[in-house]
N, C-alpha and C. Protein backbone atom coordinates (compact mmCIF):
# COMPACT_ATOMS: atom_id res chain seq x y z
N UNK A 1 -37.21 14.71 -31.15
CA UNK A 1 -37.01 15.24 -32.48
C UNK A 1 -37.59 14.28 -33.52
N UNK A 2 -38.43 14.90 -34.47
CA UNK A 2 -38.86 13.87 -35.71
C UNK A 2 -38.35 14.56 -36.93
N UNK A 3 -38.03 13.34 -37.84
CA UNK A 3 -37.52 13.74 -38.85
C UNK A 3 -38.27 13.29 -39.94
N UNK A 4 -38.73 14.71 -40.96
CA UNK A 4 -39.48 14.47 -42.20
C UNK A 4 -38.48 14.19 -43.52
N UNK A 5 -38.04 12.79 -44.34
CA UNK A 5 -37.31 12.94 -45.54
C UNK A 5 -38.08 13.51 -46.73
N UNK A 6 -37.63 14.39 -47.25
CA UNK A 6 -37.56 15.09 -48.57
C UNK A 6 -36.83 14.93 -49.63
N UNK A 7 -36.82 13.84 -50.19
CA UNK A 7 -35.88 13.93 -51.25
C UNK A 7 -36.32 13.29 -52.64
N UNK A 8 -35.66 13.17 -53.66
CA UNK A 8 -35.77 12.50 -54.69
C UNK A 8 -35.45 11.33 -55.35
N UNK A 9 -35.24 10.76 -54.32
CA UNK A 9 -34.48 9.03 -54.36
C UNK A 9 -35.59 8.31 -53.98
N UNK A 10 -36.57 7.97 -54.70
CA UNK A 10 -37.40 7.12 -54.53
C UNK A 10 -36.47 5.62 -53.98
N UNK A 11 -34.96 5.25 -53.83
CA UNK A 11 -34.59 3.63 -54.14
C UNK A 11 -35.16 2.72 -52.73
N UNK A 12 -35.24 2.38 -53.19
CA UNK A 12 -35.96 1.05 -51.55
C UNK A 12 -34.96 1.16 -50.56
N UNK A 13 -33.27 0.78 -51.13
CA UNK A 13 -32.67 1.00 -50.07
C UNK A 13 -32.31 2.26 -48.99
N UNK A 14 -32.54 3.68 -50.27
CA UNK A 14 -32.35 4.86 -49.16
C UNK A 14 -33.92 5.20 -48.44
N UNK A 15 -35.09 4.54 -48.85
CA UNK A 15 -36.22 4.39 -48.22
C UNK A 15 -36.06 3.50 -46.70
N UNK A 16 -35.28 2.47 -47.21
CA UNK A 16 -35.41 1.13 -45.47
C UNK A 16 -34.73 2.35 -45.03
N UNK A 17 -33.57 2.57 -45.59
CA UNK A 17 -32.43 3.14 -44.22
C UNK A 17 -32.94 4.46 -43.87
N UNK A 18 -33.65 5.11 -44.06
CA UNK A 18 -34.39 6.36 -42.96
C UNK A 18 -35.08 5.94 -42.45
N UNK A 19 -36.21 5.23 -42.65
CA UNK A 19 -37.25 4.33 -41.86
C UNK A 19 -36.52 4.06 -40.59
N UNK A 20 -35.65 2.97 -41.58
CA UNK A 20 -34.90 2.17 -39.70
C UNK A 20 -34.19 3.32 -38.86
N UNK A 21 -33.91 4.13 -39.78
CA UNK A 21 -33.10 4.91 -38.80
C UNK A 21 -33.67 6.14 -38.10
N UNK A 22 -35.50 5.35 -38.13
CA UNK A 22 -36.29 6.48 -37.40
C UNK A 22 -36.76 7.45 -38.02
N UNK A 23 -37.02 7.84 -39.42
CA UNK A 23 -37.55 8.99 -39.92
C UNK A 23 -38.89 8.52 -39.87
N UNK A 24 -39.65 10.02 -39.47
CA UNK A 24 -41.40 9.73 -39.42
C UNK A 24 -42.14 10.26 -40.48
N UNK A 25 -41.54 10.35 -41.75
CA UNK A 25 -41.89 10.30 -43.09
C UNK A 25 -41.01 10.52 -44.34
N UNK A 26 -40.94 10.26 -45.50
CA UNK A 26 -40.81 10.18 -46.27
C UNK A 26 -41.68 10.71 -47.09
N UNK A 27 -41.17 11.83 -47.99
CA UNK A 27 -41.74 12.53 -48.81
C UNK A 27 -41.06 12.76 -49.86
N UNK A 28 -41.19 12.30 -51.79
CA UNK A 28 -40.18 13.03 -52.55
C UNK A 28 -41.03 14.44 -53.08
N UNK A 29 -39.44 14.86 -53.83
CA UNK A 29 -39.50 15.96 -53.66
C UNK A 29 -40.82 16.87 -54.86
N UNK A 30 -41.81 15.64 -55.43
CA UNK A 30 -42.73 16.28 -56.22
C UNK A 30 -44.14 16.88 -55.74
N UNK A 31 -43.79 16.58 -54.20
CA UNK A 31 -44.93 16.71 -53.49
C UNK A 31 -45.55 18.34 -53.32
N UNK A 32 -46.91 18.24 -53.54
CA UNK A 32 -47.08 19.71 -53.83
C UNK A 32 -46.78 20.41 -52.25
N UNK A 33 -46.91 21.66 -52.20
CA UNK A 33 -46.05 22.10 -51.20
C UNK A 33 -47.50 22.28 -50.73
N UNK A 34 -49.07 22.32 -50.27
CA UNK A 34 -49.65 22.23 -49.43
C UNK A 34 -49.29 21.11 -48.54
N UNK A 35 -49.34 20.20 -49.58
CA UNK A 35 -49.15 18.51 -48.77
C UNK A 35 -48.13 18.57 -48.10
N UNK A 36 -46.93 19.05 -48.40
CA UNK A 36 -45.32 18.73 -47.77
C UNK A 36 -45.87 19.82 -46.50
N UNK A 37 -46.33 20.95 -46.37
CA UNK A 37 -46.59 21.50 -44.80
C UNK A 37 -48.05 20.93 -44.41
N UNK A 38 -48.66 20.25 -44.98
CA UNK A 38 -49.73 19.28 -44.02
C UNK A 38 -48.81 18.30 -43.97
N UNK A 39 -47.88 17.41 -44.01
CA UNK A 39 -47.19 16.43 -43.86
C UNK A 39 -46.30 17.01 -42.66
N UNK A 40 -45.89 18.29 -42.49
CA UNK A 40 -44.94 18.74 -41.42
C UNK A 40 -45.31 18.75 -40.07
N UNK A 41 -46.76 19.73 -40.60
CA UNK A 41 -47.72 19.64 -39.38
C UNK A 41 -47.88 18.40 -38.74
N UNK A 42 -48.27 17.21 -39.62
CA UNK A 42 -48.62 15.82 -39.52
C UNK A 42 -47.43 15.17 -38.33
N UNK A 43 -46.35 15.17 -38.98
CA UNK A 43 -45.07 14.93 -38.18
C UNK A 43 -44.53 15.47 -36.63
N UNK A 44 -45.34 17.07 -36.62
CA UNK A 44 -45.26 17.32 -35.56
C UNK A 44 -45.97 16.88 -34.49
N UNK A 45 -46.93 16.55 -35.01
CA UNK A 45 -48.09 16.13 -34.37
C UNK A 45 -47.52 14.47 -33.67
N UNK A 46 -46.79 13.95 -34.41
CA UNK A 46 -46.45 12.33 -34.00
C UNK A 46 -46.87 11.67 -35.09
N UNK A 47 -47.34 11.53 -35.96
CA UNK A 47 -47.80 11.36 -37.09
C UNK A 47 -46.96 10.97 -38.62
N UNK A 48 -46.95 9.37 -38.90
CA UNK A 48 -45.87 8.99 -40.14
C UNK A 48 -46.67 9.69 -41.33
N UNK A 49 -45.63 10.00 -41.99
CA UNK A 49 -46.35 10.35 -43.25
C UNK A 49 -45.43 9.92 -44.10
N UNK A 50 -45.66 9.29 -45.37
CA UNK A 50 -45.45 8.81 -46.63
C UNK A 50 -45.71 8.76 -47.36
N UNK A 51 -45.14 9.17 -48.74
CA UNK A 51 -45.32 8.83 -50.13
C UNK A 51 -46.62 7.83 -50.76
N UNK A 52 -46.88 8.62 -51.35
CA UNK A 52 -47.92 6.47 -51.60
C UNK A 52 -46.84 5.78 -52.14
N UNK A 53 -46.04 5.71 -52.98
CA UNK A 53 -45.14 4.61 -53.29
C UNK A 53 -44.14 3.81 -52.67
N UNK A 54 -44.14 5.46 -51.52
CA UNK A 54 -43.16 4.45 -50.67
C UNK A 54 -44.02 3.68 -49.18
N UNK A 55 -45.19 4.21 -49.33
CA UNK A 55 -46.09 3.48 -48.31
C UNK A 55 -46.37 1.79 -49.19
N UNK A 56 -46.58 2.26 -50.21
CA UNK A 56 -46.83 0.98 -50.83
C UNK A 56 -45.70 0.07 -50.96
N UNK A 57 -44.32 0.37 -51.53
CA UNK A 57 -42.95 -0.57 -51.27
C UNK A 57 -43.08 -1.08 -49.38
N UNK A 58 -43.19 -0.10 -48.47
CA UNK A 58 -43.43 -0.98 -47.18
C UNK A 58 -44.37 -2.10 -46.81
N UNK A 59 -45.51 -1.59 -47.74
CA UNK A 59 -46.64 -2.59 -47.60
C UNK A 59 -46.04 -4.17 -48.16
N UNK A 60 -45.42 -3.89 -49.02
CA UNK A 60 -45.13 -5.31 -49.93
C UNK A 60 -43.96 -5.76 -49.32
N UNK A 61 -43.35 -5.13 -48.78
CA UNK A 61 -42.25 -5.58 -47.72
C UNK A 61 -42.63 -6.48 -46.45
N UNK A 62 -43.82 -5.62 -45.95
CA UNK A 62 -44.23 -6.69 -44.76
C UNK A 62 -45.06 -7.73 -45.46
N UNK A 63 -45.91 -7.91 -46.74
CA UNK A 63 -46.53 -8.92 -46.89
C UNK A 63 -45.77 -10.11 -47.55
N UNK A 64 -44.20 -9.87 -47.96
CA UNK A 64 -43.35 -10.55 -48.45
C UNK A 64 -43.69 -12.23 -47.55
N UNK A 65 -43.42 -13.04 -48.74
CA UNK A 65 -43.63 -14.59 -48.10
C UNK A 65 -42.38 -14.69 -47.72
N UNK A 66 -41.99 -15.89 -46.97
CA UNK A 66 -40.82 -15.94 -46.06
C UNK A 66 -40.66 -17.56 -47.17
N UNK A 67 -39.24 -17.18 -47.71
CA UNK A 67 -38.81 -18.05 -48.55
C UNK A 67 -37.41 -19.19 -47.61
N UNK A 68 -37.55 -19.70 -48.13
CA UNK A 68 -36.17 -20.80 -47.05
C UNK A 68 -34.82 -19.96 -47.68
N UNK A 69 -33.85 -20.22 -47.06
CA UNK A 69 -32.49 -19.81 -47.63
C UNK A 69 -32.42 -20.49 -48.96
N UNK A 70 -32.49 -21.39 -49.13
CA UNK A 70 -31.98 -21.94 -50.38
C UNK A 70 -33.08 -22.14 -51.44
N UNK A 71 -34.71 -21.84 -51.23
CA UNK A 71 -35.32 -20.79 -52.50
C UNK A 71 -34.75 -19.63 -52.82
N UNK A 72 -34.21 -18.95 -51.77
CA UNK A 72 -33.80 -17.58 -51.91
C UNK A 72 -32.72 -17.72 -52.68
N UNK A 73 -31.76 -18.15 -52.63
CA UNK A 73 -30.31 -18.42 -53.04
C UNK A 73 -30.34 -19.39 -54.46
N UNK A 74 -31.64 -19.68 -55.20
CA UNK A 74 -32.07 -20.29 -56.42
C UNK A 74 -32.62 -19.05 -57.22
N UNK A 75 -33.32 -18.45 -56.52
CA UNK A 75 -34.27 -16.91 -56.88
C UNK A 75 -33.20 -16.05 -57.60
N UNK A 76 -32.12 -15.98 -56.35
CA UNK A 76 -30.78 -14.89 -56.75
C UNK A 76 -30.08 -15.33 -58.22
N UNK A 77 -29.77 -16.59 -58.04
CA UNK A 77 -29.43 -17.18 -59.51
C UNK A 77 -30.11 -17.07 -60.39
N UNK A 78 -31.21 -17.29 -60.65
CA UNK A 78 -32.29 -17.32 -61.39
C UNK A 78 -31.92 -15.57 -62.13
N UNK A 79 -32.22 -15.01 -61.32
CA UNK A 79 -32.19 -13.51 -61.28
C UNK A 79 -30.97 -12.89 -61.91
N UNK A 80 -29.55 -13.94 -61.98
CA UNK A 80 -28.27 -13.24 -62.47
C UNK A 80 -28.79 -14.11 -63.78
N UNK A 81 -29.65 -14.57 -64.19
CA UNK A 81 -29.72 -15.44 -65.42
C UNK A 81 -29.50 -16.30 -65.66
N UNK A 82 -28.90 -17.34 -64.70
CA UNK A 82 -28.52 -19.00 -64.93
C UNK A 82 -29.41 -19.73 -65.22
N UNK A 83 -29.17 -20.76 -65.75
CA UNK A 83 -30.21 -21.92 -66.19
C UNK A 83 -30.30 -22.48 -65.08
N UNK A 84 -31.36 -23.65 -64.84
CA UNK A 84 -31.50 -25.16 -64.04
C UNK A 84 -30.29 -25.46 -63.90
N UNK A 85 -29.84 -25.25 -65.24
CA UNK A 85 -28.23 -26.91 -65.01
C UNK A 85 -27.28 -25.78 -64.24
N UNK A 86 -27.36 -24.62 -64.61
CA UNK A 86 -25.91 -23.89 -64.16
C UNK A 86 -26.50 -23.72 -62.95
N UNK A 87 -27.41 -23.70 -62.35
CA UNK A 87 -27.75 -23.35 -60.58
C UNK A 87 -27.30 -24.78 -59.57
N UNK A 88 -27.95 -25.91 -60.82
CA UNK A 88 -27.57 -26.95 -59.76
C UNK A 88 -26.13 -27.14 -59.85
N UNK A 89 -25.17 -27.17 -60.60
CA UNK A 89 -23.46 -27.24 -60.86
C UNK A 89 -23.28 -25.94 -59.59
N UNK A 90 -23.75 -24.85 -59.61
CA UNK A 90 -23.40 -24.14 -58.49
C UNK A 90 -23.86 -23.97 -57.22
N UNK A 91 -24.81 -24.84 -56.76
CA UNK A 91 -25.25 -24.87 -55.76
C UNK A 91 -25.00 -26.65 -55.23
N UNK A 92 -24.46 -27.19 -56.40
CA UNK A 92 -24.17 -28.62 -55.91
C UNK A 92 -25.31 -29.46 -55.39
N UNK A 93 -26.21 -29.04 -56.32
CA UNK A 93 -27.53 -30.42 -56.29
C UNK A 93 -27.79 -30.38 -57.89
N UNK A 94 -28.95 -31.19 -58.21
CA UNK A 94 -29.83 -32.03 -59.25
C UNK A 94 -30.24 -30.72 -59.90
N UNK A 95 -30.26 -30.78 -61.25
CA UNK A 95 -31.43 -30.34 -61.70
C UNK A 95 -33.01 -30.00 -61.68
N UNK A 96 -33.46 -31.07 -61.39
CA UNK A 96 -35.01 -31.43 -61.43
C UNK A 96 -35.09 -30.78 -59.74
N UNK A 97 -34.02 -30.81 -58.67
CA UNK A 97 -33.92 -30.17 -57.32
C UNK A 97 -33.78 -28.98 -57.48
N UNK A 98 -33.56 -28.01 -58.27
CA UNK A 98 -33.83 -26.78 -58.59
C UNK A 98 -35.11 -26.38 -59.23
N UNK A 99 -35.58 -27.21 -60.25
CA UNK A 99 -37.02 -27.09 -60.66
C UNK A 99 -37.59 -27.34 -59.20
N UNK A 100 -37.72 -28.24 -58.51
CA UNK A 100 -38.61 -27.87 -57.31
C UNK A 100 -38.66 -26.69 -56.60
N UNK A 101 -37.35 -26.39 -56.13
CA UNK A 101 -37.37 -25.26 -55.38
C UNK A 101 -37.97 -23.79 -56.24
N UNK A 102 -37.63 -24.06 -57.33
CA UNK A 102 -38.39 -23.02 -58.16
C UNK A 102 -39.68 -22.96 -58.61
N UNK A 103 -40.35 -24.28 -57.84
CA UNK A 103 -42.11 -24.50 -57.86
C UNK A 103 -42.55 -24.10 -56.74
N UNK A 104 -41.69 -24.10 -55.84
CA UNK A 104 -42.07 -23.96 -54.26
C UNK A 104 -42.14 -22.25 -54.51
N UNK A 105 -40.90 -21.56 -54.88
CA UNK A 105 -40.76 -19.94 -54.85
C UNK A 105 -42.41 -19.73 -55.83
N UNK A 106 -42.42 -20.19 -56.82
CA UNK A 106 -43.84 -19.74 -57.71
C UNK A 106 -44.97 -19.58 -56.94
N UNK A 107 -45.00 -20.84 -56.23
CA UNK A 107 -46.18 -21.05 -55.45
C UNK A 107 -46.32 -19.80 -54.34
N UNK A 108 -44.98 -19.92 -53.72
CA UNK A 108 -45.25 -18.66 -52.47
C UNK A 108 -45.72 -17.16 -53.14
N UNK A 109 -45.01 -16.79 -54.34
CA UNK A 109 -44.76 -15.54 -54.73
C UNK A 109 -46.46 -15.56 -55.82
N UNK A 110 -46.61 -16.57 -55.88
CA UNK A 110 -48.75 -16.82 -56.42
C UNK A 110 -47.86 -15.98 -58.01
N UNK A 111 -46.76 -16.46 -58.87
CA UNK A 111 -46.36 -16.46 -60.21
C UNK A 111 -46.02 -17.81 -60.70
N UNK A 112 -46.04 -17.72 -62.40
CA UNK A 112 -46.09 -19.35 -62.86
C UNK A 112 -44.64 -18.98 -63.91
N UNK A 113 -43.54 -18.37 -63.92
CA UNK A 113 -42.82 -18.29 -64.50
C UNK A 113 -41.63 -17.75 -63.92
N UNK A 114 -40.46 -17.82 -64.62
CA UNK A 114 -39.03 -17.86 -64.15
C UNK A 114 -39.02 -16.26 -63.84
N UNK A 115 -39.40 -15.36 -65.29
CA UNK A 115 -39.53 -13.74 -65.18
C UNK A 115 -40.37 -13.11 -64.03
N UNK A 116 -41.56 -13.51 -63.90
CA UNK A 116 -42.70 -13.13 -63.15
C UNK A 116 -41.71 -13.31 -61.76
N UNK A 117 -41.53 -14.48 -61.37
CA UNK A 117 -40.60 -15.17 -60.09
C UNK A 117 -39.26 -13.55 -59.59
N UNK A 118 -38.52 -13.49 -60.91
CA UNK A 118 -37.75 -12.22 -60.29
C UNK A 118 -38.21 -11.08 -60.11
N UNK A 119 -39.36 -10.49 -61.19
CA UNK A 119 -39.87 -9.14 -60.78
C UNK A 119 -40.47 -9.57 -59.58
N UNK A 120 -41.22 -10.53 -59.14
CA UNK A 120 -42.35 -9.72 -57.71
C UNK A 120 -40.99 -9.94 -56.87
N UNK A 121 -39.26 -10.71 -56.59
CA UNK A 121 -38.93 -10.60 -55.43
C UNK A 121 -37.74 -9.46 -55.67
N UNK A 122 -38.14 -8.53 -56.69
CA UNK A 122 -37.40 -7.42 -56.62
C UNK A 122 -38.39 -6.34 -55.88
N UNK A 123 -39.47 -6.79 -56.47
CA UNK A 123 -40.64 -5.59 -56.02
C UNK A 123 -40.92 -5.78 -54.95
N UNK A 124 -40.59 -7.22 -53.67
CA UNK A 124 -40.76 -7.79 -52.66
C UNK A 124 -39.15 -7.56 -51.79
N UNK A 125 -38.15 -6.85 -52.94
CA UNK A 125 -36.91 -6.78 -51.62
C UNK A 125 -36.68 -8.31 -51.09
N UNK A 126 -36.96 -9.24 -52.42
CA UNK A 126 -36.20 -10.98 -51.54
C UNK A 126 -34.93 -10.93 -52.01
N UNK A 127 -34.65 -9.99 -53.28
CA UNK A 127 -33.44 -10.22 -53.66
C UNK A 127 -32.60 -9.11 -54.39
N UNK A 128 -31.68 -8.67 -54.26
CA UNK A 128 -30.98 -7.23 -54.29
C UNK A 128 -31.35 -7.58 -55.82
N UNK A 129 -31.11 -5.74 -56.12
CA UNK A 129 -30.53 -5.35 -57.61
C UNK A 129 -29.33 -5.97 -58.17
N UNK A 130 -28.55 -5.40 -59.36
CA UNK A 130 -27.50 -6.30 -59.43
C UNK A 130 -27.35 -4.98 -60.52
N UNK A 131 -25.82 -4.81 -60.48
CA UNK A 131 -25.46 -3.71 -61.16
C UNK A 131 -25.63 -2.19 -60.81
């Protein structure tokens, strides 16, 4: 059995969880209806079919850089809005040890700023939504 999604939830997370849970495409629901029965056909055939957006959120998923736990866990802060000083008081290091780790995340993520740093690892799935 293959399963084609149809829906209108573009969100990343109801995108991973059909993926993982085996769907062989993803389609929302603006898709003109030639495409959605060449996409059926496609599926029957054995054949993934996807969205471009959501082909493209997978793409940036697998090209995601592999950050250490504790860039990641500076990123997340960063991301709820804390300063340097309030990350290192909550993560229990230095200041200037958070500016590093937040040169190291720039460098991987190829951005030169604190903003730039959270959009690509939202758009990269390094670090949940919030709210």
């Amino acid at each position: 059995e293959r399963v084609l999604v149809l829906t209108t939830y573009e969100d990343d997370g109801e995108i991973l969880r059909a993926v993982a849970a085996g769907a062989a495409g993803y389609l929302l629901k603006d898709v003109s209806r030639a495409d959605l029965a060449a996409a059926v056909r496609a599926v029957a055939r054995g054949e993934t079919v996807l969205s471009p957006s959501v082909a493209r959120l997978l793409d940036a998923r697998r090209e995601a850089p592999a950050l250490s736990e504790r860039e990641r866990e500076v990123l997340e802060l960063v991301a709820e809005g804390l300063t340097n000083a309030a990350i290192g008081r909550r993560l229990y290091i230095g200041e200037a040890t958070v500016k590093t780790y937040l040169l190291r995340v720039y460098a991987k993520l190829g951005v030169s700023d604190r903003t730039s740093a959270v959009l690509a690892a939202l758009d990269l799935g390094l670090v949940r939504r919030r709210g």
